[in-house]
Protein backbone atom coordinates (compact mmCIF):
# COMPACT_ATOMS: atom_id res chain seq x y z
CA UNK A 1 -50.88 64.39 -82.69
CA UNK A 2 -53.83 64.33 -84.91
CA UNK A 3 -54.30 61.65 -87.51
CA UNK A 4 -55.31 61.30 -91.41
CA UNK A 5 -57.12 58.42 -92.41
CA UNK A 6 -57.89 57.39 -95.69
CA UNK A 7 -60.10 55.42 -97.08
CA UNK A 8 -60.42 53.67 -100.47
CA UNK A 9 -63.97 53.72 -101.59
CA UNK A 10 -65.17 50.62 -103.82
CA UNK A 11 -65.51 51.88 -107.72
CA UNK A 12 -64.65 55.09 -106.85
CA UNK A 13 -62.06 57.84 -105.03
CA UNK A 14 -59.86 57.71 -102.40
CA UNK A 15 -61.71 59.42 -99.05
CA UNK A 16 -59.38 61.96 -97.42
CA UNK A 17 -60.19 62.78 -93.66
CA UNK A 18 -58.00 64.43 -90.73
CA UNK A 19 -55.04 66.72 -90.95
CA UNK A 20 -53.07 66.75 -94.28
CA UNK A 21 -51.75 68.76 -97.00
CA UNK A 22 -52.15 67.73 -100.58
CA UNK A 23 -48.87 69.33 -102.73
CA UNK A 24 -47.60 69.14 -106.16
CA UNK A 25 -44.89 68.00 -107.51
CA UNK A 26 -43.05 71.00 -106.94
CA UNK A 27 -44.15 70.93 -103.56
CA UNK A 28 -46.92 73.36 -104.25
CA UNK A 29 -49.93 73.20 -101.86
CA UNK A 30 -53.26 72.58 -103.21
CA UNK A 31 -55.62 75.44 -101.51
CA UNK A 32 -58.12 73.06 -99.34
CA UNK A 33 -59.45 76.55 -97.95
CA UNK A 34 -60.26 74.92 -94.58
CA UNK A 35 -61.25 71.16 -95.85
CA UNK A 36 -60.48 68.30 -93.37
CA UNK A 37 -62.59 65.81 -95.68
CA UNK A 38 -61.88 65.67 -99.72
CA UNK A 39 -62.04 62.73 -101.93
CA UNK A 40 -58.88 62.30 -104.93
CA UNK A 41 -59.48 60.53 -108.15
CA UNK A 42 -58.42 57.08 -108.72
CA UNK A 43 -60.03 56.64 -112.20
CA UNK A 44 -58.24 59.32 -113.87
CA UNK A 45 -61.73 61.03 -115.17
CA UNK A 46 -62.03 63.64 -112.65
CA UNK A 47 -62.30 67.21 -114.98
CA UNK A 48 -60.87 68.32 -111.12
CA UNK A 49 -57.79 66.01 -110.92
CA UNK A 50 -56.59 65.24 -108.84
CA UNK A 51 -60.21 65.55 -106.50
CA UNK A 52 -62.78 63.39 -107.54
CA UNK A 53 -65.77 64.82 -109.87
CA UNK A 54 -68.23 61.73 -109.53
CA UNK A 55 -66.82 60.97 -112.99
CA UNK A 56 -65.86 57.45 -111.90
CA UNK A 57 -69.48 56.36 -111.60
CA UNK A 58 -70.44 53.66 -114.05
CA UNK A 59 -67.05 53.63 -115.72
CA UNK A 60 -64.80 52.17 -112.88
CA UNK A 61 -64.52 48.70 -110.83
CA UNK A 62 -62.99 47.93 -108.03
CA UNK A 63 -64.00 46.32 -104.79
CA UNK A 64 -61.69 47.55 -101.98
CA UNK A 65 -60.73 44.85 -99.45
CA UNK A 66 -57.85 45.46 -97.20
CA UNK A 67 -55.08 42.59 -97.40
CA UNK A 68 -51.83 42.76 -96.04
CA UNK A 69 -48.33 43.36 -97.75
CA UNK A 70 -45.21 41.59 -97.94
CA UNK A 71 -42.92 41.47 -95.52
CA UNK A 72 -40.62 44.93 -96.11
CA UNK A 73 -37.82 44.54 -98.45
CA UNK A 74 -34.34 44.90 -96.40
């Protein structure tokens, strides 16, 4: 099974690597044409939303550190 990993980037987008799809909310694929690596906006600048345009730089902070959840809500 192949994987997807993502990876948010600190002041910036949200790294996309592996197997995936990217859809709409109409379920509407976004054409990749072949990418296995693209980066999605998290600023809300991007002129190429929802992919990341570099926009971000200077005009967004936040330091990524991984924590851990809550327990799951039953």
């Amino acid at each position: 099974m192949a994987s997807t990993k993502l990876t948010i980037n600190n002041n910036g987008s949200v790294k996309i690597e592996g197997d995936f799809e990217i859809v709409d909310m109409q379920g509407n694929n976004y054409g990749l044409q072949g990418r296995t690596i693209v980066s999605v906006c998290r600023c809300g600048l991007s002129a190429n939303k929802p992919f990341c345009d570099g926009s971000h730089k200077g005009h967004f902070e936040h330091n990524a550190i991984a924590f851990d959840l809550p327990p799951k809500k039953v």
